[in-house]
PDB file of N, CA and C in Angstrom:
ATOM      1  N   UNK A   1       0.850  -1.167   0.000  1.00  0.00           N
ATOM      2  CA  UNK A   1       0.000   0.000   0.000  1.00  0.00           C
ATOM      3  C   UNK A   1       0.893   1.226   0.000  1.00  0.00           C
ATOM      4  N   UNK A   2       0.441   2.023  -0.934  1.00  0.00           N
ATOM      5  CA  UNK A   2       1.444   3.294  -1.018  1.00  0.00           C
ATOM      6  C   UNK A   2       0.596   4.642   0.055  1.00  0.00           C
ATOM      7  N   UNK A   3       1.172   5.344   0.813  1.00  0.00           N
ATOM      8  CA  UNK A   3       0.632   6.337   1.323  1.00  0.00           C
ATOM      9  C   UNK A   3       1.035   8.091   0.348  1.00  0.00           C
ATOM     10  N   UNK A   4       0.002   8.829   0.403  1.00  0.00           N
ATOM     11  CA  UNK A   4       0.713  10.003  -0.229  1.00  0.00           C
ATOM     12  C   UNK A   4       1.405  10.678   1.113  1.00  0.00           C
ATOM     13  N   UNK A   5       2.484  12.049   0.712  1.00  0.00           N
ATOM     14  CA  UNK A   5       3.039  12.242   1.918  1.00  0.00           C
ATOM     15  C   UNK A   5       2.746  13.349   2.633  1.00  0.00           C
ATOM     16  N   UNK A   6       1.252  13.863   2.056  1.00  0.00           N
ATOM     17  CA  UNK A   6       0.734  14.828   3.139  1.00  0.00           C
ATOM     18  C   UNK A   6      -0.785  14.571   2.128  1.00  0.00           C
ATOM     19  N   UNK A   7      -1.529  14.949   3.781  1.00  0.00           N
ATOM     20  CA  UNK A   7      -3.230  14.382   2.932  1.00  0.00           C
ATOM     21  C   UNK A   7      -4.699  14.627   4.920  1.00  0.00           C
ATOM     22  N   UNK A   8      -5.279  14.775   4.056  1.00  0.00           N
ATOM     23  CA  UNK A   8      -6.175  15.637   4.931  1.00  0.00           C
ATOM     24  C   UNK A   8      -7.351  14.259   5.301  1.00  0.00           C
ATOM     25  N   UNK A   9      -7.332  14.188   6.756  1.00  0.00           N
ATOM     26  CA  UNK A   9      -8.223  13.112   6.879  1.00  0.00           C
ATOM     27  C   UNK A   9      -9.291  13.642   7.849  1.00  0.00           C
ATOM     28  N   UNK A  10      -9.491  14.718   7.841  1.00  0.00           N
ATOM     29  CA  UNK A  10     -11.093  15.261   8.667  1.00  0.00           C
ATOM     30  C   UNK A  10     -12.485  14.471   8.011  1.00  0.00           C
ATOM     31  N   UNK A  11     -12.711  14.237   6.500  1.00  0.00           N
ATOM     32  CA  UNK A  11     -13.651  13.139   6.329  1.00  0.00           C
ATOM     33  C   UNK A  11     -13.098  12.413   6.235  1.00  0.00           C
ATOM     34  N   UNK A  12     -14.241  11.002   5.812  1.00  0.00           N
ATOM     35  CA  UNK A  12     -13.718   9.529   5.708  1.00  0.00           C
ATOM     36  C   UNK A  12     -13.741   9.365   4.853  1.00  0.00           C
ATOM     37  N   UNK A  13     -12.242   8.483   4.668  1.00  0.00           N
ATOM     38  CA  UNK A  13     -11.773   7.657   3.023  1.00  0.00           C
ATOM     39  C   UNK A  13     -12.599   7.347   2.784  1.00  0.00           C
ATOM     40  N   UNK A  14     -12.878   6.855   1.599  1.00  0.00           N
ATOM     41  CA  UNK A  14     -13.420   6.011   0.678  1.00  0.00           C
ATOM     42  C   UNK A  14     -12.895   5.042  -0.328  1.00  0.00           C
ATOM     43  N   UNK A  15     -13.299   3.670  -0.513  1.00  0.00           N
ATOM     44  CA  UNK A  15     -12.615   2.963  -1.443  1.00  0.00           C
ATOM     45  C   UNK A  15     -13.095   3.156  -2.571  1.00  0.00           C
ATOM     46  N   UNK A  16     -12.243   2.765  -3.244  1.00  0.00           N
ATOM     47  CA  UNK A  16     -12.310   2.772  -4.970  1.00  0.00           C
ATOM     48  C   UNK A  16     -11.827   1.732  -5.799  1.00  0.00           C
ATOM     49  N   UNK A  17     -12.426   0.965  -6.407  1.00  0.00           N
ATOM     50  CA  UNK A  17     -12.012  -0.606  -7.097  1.00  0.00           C
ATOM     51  C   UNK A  17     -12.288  -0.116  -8.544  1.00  0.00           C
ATOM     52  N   UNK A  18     -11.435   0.002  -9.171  1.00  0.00           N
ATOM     53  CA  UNK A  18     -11.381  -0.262 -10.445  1.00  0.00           C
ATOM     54  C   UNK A  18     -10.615  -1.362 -11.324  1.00  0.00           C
ATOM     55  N   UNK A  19     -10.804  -0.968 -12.884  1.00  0.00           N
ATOM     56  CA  UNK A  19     -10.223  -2.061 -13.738  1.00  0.00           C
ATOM     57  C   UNK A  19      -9.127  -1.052 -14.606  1.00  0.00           C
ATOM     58  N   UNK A  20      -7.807  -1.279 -14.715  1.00  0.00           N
ATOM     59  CA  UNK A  20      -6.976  -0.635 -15.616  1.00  0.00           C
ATOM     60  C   UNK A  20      -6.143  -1.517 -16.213  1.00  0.00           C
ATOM     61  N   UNK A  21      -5.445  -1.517 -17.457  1.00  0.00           N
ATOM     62  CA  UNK A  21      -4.569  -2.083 -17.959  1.00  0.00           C
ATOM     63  C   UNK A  21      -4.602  -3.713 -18.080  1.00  0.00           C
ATOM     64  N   UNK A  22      -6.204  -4.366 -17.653  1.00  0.00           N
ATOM     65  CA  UNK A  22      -6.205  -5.683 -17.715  1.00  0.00           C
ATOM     66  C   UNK A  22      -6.089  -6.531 -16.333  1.00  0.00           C
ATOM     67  N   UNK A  23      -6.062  -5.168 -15.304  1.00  0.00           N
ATOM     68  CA  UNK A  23      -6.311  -6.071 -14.254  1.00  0.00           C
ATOM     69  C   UNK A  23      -6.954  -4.775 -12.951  1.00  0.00           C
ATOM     70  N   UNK A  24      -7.188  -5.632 -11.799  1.00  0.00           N
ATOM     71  CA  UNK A  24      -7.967  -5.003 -11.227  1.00  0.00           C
ATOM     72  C   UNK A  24      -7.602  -4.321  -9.911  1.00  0.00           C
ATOM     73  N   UNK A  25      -7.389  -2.948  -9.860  1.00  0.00           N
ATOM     74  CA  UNK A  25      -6.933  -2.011  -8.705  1.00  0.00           C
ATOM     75  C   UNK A  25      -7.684  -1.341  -7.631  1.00  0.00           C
ATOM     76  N   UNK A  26      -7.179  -1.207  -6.365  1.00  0.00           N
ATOM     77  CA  UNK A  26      -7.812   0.052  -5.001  1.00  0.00           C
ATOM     78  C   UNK A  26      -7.326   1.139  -4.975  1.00  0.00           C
ATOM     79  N   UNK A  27      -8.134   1.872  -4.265  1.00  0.00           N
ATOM     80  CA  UNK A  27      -7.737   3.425  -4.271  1.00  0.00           C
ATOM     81  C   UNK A  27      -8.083   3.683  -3.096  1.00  0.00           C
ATOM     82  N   UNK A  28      -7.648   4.620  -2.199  1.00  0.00           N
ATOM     83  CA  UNK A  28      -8.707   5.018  -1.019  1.00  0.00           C
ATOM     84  C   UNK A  28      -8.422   6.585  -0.975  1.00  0.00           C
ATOM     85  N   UNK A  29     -10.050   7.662  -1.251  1.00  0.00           N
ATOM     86  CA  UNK A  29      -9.894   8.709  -1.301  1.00  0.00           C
ATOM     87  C   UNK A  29     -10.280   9.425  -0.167  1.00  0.00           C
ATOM     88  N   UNK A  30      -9.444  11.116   0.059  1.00  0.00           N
ATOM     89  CA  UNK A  30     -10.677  11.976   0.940  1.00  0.00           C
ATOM     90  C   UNK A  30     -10.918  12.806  -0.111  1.00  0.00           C
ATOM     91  N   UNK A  31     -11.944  13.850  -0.016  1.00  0.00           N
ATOM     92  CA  UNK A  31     -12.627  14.686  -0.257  1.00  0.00           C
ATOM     93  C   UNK A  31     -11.155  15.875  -0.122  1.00  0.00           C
ATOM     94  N   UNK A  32     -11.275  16.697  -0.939  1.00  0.00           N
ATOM     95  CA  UNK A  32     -10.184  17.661  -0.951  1.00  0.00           C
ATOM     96  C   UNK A  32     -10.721  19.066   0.348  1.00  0.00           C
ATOM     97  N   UNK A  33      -9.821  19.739   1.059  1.00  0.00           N
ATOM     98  CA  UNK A  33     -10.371  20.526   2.078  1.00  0.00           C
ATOM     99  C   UNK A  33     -10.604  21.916   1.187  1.00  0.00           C
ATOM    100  N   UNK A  34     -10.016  22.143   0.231  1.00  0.00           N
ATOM    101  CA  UNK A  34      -9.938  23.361  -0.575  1.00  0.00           C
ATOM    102  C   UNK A  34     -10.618  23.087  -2.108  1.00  0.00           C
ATOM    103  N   UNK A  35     -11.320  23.357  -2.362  1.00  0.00           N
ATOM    104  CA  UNK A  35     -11.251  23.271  -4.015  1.00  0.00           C
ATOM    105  C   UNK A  35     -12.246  22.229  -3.978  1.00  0.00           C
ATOM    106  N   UNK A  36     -12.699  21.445  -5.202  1.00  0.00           N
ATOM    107  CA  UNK A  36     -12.960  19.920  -5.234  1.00  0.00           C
ATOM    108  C   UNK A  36     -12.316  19.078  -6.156  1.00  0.00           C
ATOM    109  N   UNK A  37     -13.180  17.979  -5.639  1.00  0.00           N
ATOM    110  CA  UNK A  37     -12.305  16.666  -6.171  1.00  0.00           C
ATOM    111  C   UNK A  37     -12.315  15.872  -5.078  1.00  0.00           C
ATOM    112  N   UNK A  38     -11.267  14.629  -5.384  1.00  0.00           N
ATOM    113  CA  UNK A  38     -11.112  14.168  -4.133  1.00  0.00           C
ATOM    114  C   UNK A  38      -9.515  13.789  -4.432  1.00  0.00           C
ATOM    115  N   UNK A  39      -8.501  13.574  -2.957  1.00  0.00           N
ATOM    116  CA  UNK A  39      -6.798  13.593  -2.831  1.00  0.00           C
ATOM    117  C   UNK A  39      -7.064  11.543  -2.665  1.00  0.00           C
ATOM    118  N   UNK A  40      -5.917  11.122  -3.485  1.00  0.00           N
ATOM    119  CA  UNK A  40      -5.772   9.574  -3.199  1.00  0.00           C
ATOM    120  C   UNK A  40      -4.637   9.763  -2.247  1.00  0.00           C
ATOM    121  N   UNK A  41      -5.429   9.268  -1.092  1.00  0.00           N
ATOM    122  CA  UNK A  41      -4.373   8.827   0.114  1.00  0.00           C
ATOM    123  C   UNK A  41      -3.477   7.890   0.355  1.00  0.00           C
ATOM    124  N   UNK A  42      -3.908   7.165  -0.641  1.00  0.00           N
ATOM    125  CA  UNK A  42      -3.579   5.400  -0.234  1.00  0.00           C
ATOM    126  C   UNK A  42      -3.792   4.357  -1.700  1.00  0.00           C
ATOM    127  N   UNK A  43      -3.046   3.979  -2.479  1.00  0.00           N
ATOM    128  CA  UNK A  43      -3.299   2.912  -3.367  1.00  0.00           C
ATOM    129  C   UNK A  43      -2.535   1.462  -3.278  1.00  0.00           C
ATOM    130  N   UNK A  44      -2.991   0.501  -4.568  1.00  0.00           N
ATOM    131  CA  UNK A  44      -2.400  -0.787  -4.729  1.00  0.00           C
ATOM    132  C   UNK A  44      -1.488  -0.673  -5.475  1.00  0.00           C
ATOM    133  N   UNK A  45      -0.288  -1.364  -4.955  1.00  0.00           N
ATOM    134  CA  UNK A  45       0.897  -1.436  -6.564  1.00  0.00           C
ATOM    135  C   UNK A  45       0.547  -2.906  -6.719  1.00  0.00           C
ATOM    136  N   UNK A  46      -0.009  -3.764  -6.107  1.00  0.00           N
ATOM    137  CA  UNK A  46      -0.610  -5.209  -6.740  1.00  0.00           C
ATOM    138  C   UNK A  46      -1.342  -4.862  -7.514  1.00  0.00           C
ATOM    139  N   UNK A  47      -1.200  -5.725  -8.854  1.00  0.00           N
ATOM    140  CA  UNK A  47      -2.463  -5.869  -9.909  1.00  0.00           C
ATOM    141  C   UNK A  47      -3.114  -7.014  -9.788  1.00  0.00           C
ATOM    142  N   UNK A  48      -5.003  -7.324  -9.484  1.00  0.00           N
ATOM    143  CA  UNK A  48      -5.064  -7.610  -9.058  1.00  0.00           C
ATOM    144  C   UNK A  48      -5.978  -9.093 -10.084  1.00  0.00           C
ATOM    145  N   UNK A  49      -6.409 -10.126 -10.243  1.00  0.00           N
ATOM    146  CA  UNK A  49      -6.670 -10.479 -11.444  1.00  0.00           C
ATOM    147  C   UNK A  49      -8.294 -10.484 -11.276  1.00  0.00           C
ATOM    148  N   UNK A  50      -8.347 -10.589 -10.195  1.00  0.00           N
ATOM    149  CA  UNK A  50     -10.379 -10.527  -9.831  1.00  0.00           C
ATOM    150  C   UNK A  50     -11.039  -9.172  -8.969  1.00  0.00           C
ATOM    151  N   UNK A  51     -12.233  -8.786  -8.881  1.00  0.00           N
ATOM    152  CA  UNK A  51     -12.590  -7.782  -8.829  1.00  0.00           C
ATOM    153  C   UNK A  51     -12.613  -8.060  -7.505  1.00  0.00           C
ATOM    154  N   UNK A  52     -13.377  -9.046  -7.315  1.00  0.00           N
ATOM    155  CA  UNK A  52     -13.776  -9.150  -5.502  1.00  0.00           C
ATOM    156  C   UNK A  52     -12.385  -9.443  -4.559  1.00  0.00           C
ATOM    157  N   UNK A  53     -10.909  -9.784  -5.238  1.00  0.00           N
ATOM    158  CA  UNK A  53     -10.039  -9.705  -4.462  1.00  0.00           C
ATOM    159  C   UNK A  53      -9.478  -8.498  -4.266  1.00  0.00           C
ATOM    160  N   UNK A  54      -9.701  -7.708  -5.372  1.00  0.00           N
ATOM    161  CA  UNK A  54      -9.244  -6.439  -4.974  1.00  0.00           C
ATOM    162  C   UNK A  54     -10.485  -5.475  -4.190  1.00  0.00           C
ATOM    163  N   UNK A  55     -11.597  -5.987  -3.800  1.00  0.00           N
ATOM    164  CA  UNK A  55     -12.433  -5.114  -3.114  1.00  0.00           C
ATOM    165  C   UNK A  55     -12.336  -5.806  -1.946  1.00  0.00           C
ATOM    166  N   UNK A  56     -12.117  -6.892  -1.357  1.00  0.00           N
ATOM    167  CA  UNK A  56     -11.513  -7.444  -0.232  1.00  0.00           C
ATOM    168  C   UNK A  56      -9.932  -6.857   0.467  1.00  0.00           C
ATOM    169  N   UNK A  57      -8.867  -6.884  -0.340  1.00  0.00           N
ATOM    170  CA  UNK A  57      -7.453  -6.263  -0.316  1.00  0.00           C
ATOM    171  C   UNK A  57      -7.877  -5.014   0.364  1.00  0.00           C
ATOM    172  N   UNK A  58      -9.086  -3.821  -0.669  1.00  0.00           N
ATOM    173  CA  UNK A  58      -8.980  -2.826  -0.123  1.00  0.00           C
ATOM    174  C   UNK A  58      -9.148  -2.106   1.189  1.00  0.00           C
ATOM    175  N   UNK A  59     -10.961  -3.231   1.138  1.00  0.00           N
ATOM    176  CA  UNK A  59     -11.141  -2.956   2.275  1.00  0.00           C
ATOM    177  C   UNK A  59     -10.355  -3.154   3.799  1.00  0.00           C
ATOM    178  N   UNK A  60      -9.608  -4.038   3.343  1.00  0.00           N
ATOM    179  CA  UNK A  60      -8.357  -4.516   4.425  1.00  0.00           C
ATOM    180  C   UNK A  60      -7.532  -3.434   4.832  1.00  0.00           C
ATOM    181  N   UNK A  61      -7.159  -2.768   3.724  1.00  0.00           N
ATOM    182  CA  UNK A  61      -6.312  -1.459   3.662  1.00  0.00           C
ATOM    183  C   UNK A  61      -7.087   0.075   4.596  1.00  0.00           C
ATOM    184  N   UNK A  62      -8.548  -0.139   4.094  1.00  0.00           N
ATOM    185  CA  UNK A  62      -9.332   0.544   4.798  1.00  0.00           C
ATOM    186  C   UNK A  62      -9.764   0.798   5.902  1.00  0.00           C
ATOM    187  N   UNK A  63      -9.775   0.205   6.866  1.00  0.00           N
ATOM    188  CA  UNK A  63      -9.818  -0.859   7.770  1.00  0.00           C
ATOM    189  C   UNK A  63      -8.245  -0.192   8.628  1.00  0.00           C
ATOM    190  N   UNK A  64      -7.611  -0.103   8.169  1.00  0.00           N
ATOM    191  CA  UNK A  64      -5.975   0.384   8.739  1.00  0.00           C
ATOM    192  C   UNK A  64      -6.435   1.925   9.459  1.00  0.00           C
ATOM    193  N   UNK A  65      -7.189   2.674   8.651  1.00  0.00           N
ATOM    194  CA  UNK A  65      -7.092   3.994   9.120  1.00  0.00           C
ATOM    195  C   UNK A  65      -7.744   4.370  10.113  1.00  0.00           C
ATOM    196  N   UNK A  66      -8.810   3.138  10.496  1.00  0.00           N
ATOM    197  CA  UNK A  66      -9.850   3.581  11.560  1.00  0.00           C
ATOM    198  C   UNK A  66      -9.317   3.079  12.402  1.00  0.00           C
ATOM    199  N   UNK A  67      -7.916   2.264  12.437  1.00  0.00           N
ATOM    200  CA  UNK A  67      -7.064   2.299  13.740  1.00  0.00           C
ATOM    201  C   UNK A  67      -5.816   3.430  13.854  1.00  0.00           C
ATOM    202  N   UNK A  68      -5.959   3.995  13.126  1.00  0.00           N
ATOM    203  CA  UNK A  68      -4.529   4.731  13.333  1.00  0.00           C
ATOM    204  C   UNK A  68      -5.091   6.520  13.320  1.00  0.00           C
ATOM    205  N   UNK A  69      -4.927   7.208  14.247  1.00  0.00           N
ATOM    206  CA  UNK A  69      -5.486   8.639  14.676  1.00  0.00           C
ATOM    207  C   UNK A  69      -4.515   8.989  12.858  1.00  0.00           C
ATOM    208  N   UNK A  70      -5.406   9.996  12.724  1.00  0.00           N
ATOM    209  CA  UNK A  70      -5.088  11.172  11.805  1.00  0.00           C
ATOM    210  C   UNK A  70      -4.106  11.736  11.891  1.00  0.00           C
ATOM    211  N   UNK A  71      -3.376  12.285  12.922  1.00  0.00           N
ATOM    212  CA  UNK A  71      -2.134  12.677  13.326  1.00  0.00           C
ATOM    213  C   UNK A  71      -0.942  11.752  12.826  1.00  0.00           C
ATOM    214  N   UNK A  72      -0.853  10.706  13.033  1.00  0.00           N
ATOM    215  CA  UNK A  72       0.418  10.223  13.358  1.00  0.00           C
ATOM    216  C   UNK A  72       0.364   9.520  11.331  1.00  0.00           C
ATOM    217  N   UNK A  73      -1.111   8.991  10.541  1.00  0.00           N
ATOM    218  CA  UNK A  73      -1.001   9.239   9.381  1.00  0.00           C
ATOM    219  C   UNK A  73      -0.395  10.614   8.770  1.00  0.00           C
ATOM    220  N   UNK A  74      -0.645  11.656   8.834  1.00  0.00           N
ATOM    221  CA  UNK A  74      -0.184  12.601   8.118  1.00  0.00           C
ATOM    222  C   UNK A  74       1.356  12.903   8.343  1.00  0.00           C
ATOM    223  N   UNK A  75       1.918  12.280   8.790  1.00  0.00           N
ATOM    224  CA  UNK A  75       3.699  12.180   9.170  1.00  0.00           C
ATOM    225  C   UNK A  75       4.048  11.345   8.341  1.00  0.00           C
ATOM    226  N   UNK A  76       3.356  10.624   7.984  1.00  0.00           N
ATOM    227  CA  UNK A  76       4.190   9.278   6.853  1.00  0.00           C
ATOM    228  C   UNK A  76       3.976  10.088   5.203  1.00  0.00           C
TER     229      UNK A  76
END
């Protein structure tokens, strides 16, 4: 799981499962604090070959942030 190295977590991520290049990827977004859109906090460098393993993977990944305070994420 890749982290970006500064990223705003006052709302909650969200996952994102898509299909690129022939196989199947996660994303986990927030909502941008300025502007819109939304900032990717968090992705897969696994490619993944089925949809439901990569919406399982993610949620796993997802799952990480609601243990770890906001603070000590935005340092990595």
């Amino acid at each position: 799981m890749r982290l970006s190295s500064s990223h705003d977590l006052r709302l909650s991520p969200s996952l994102h499962v898509f299909e690129q290049e022939g196989g199947w990827h996660w994303g986990i977004t927030v909502p941008r604090s300025a502007g819109s859109g939304f900032k990717v906090i968090a992705y897969s460098e696994k490619t993944f070959f089925d949809e439901a393993e990569a919406h399982r993977e993610g949620h796993r990944a997802l799952e990480r942030f609601a243990d770890v305070p906001a603070a000590s994420l935005e340092r990595q």
